[in-house]
C-alpha atoms as a PDB file:
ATOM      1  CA  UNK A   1     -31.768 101.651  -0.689  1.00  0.00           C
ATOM      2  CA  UNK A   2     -34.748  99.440   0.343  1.00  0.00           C
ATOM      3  CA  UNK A   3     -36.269 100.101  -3.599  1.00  0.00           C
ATOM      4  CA  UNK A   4     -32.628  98.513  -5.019  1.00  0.00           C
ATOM      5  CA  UNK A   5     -32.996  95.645  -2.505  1.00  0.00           C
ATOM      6  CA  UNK A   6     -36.852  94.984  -3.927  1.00  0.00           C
ATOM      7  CA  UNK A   7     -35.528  95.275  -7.695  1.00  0.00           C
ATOM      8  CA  UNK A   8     -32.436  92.747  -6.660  1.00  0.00           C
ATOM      9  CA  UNK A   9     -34.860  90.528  -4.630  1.00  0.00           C
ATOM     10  CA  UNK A  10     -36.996  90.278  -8.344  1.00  0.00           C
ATOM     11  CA  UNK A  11     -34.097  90.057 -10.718  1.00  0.00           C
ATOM     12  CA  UNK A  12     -33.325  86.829  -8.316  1.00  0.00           C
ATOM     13  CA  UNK A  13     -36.335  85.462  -8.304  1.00  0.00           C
ATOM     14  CA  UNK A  14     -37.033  85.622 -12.122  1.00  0.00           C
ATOM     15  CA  UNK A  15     -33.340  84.480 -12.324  1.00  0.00           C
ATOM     16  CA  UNK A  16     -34.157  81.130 -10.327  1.00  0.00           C
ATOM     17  CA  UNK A  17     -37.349  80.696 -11.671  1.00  0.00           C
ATOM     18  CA  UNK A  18     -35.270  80.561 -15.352  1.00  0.00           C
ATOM     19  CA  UNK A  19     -32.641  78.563 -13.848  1.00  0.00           C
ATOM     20  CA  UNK A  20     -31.050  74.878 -15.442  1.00  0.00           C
ATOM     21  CA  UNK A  21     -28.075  72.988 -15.460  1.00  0.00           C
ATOM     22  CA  UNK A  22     -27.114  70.598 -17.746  1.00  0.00           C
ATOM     23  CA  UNK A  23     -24.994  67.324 -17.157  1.00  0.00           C
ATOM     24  CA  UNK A  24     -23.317  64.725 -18.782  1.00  0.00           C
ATOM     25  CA  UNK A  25     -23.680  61.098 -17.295  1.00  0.00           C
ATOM     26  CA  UNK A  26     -19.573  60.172 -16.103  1.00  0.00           C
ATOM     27  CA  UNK A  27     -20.429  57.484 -18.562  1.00  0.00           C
ATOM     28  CA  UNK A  28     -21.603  59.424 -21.408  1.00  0.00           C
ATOM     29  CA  UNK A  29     -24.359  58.003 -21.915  1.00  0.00           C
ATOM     30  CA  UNK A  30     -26.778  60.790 -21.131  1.00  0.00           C
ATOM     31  CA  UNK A  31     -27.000  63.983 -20.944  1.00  0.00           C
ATOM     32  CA  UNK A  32     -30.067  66.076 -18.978  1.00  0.00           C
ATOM     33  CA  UNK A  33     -31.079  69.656 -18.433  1.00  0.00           C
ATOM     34  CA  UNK A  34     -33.078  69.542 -15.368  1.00  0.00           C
ATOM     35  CA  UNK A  35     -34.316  72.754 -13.038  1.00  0.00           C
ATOM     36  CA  UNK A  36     -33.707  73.454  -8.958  1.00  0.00           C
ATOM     37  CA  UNK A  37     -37.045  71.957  -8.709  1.00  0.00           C
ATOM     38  CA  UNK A  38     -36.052  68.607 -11.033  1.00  0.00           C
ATOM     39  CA  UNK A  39     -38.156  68.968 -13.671  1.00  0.00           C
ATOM     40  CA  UNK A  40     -36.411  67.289 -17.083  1.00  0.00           C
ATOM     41  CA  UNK A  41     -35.673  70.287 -19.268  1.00  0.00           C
ATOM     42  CA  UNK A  42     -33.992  68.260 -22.263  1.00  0.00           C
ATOM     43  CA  UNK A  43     -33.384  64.535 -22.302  1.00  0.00           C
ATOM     44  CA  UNK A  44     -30.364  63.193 -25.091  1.00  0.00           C
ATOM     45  CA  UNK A  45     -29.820  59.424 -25.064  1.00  0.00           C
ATOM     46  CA  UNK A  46     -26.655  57.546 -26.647  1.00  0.00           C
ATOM     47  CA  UNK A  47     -28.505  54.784 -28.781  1.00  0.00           C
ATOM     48  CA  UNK A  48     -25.474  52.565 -27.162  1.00  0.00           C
ATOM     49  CA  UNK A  49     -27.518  52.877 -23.777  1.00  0.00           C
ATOM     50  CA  UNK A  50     -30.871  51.766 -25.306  1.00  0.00           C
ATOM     51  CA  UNK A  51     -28.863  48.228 -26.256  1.00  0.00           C
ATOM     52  CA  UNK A  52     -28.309  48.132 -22.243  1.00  0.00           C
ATOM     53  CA  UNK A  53     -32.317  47.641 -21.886  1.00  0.00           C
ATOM     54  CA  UNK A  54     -34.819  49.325 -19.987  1.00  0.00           C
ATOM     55  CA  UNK A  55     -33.431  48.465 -16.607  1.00  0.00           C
ATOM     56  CA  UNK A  56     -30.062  50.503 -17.169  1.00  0.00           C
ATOM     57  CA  UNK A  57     -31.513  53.197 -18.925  1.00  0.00           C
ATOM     58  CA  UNK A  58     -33.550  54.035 -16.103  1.00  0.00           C
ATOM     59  CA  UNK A  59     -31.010  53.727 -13.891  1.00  0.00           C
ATOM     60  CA  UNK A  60     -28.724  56.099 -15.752  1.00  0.00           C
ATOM     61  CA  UNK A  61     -31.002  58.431 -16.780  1.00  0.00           C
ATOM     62  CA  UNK A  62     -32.361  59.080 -12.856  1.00  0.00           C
ATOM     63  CA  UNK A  63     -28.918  59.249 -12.026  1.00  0.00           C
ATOM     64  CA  UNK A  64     -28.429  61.692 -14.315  1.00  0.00           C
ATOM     65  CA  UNK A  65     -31.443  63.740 -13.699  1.00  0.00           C
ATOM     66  CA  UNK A  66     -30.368  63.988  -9.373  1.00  0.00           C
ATOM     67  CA  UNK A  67     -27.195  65.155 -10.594  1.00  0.00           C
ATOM     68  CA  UNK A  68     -28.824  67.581 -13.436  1.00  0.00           C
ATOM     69  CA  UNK A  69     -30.986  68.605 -10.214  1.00  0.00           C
ATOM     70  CA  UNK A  70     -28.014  68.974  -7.601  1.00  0.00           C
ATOM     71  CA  UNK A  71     -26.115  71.335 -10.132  1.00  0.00           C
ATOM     72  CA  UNK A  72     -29.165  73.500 -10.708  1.00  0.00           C
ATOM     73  CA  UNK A  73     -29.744  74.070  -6.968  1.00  0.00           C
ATOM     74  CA  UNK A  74     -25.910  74.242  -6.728  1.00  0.00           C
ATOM     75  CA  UNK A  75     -26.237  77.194  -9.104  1.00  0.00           C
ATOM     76  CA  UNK A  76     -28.780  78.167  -7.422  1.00  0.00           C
ATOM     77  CA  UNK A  77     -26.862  78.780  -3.964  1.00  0.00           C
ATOM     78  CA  UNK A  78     -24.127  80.398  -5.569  1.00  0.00           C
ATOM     79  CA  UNK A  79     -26.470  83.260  -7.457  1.00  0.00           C
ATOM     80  CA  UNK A  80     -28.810  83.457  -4.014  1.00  0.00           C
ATOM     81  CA  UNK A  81     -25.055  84.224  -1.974  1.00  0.00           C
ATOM     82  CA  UNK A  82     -23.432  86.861  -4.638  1.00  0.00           C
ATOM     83  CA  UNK A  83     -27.651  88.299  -4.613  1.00  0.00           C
ATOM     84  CA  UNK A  84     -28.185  88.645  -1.146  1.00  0.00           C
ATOM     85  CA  UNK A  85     -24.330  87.917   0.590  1.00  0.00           C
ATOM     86  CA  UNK A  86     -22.786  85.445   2.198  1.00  0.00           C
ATOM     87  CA  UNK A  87     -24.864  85.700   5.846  1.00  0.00           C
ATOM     88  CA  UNK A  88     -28.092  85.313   4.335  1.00  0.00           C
ATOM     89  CA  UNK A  89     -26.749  82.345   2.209  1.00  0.00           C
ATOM     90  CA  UNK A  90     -25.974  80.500   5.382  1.00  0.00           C
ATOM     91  CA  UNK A  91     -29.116  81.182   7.348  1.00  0.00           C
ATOM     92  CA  UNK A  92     -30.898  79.613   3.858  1.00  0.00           C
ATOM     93  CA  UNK A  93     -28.345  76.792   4.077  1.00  0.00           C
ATOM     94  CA  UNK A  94     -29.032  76.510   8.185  1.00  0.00           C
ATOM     95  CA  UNK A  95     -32.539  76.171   7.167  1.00  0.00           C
ATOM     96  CA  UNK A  96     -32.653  73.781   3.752  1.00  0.00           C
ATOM     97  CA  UNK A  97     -29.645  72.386   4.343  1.00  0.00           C
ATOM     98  CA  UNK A  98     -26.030  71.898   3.018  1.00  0.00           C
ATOM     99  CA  UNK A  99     -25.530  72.803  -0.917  1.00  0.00           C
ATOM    100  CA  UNK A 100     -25.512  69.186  -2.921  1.00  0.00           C
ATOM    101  CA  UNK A 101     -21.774  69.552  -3.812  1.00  0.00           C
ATOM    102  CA  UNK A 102     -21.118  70.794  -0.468  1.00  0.00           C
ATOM    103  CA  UNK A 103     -22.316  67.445   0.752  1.00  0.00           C
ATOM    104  CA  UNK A 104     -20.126  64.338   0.255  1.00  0.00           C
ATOM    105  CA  UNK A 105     -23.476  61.643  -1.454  1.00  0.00           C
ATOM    106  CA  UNK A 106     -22.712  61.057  -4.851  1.00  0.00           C
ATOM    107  CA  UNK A 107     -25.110  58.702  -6.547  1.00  0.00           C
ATOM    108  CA  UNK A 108     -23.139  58.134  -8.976  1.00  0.00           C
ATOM    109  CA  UNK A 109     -20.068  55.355  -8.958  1.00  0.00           C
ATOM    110  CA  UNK A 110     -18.296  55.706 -12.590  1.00  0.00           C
ATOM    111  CA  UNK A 111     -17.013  52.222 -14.171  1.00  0.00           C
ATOM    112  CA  UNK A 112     -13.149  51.171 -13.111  1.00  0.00           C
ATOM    113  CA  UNK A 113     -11.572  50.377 -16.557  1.00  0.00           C
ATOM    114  CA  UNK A 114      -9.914  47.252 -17.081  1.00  0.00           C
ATOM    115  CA  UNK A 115      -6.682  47.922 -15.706  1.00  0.00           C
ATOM    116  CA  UNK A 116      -8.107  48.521 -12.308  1.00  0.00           C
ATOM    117  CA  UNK A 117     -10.318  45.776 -12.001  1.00  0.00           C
ATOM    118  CA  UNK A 118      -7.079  43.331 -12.042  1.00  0.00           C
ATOM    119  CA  UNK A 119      -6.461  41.411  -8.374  1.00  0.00           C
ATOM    120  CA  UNK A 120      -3.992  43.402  -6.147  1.00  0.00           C
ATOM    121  CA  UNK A 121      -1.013  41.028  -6.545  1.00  0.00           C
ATOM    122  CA  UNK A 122      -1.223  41.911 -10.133  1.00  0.00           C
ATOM    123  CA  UNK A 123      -0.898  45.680 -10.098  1.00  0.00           C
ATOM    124  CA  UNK A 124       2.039  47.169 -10.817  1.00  0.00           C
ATOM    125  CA  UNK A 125       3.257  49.632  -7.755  1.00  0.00           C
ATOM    126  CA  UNK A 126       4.674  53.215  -8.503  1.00  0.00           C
ATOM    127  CA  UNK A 127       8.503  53.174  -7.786  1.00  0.00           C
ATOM    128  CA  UNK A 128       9.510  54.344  -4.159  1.00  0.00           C
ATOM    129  CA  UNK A 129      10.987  57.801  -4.132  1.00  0.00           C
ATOM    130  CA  UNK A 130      13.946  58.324  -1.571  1.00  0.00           C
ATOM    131  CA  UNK A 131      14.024  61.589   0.586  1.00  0.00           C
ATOM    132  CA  UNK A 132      17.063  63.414  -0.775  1.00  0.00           C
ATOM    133  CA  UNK A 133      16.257  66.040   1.857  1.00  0.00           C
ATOM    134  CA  UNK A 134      18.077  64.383   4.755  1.00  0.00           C
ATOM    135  CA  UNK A 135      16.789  66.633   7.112  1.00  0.00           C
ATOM    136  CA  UNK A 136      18.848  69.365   6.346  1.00  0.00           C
ATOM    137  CA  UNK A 137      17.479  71.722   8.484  1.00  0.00           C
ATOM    138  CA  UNK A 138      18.928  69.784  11.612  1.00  0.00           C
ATOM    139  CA  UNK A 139      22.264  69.812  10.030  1.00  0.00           C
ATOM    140  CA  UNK A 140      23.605  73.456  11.171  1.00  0.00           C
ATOM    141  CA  UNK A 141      24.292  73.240  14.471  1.00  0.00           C
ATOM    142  CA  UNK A 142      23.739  76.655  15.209  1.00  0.00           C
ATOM    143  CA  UNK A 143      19.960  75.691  14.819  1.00  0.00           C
ATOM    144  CA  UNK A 144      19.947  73.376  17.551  1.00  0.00           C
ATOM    145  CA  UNK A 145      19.856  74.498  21.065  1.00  0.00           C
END
């Protein structure tokens, strides 16, 4: 038993040490491969973003490295939890803290299109739906008492 739990504890360890994620920018833009640890595994640039100049590509590409680096240790969590079980997954958690897509920071806003941008007064409202239900359950008397 204790010799299966060594050989899993290794397997996870040379699992994580292996471990990436790759991510696409939400504006396409970029697209990383970073580690748990956020080193830049693979770096692929739209030549659209180098027309943006040097200020937005470094803004997009960090962007898109922290979330190359959340979904890594994200993936991270989840192989450490079916490894070594649920429990010891939330005493690692108690102790590093919440998962990144457990938490609710995202550093990442994605552009409104057009449509959305437009004033309020300008927006076109979704039709109101009447209830056709009536309250039909308070209809049979029997049900009220």
């Amino acid at each position: 038993m204790n010799e299966e739990r060594l050989q899993a504890t290794e397997r996870l360890q040379h699992e994580l040490a292996a471990l990436t994620a790759t991510v696409e920018h939400p504006n396409g833009l970029c697209m990383v491969t970073a580690s748990p640890k956020g080193e830049i595994k693979a770096l692929h640039l739209h030549p659209a973003l180098l027309n943006q100049g040097a200020q937005a590509v470094g803004q997009v590409v960090t962007e898109t490295v922290q979330l190359a680096t959340n979904a890594a240790v994200q993936v991270s969590f989840n192989k450490m939890a079916l490894a070594l079980g649920d429990g010891m997954a939330i005493d690692v958690e108690s102790i590093a803290g919440d998962s990144p897509f457990r938490s609710t920071w995202n550093p990442v806003v994605p552009p409104k299109p057009p449509a959305e941008q437009a004033s309020p007064e300008r927006r076109q409202r979704a039709p109101r739906v009447e209830d056709t239900d009536d309250d039909a359950f308070f209809e049979n008397p029997s049900w009220l008492r």
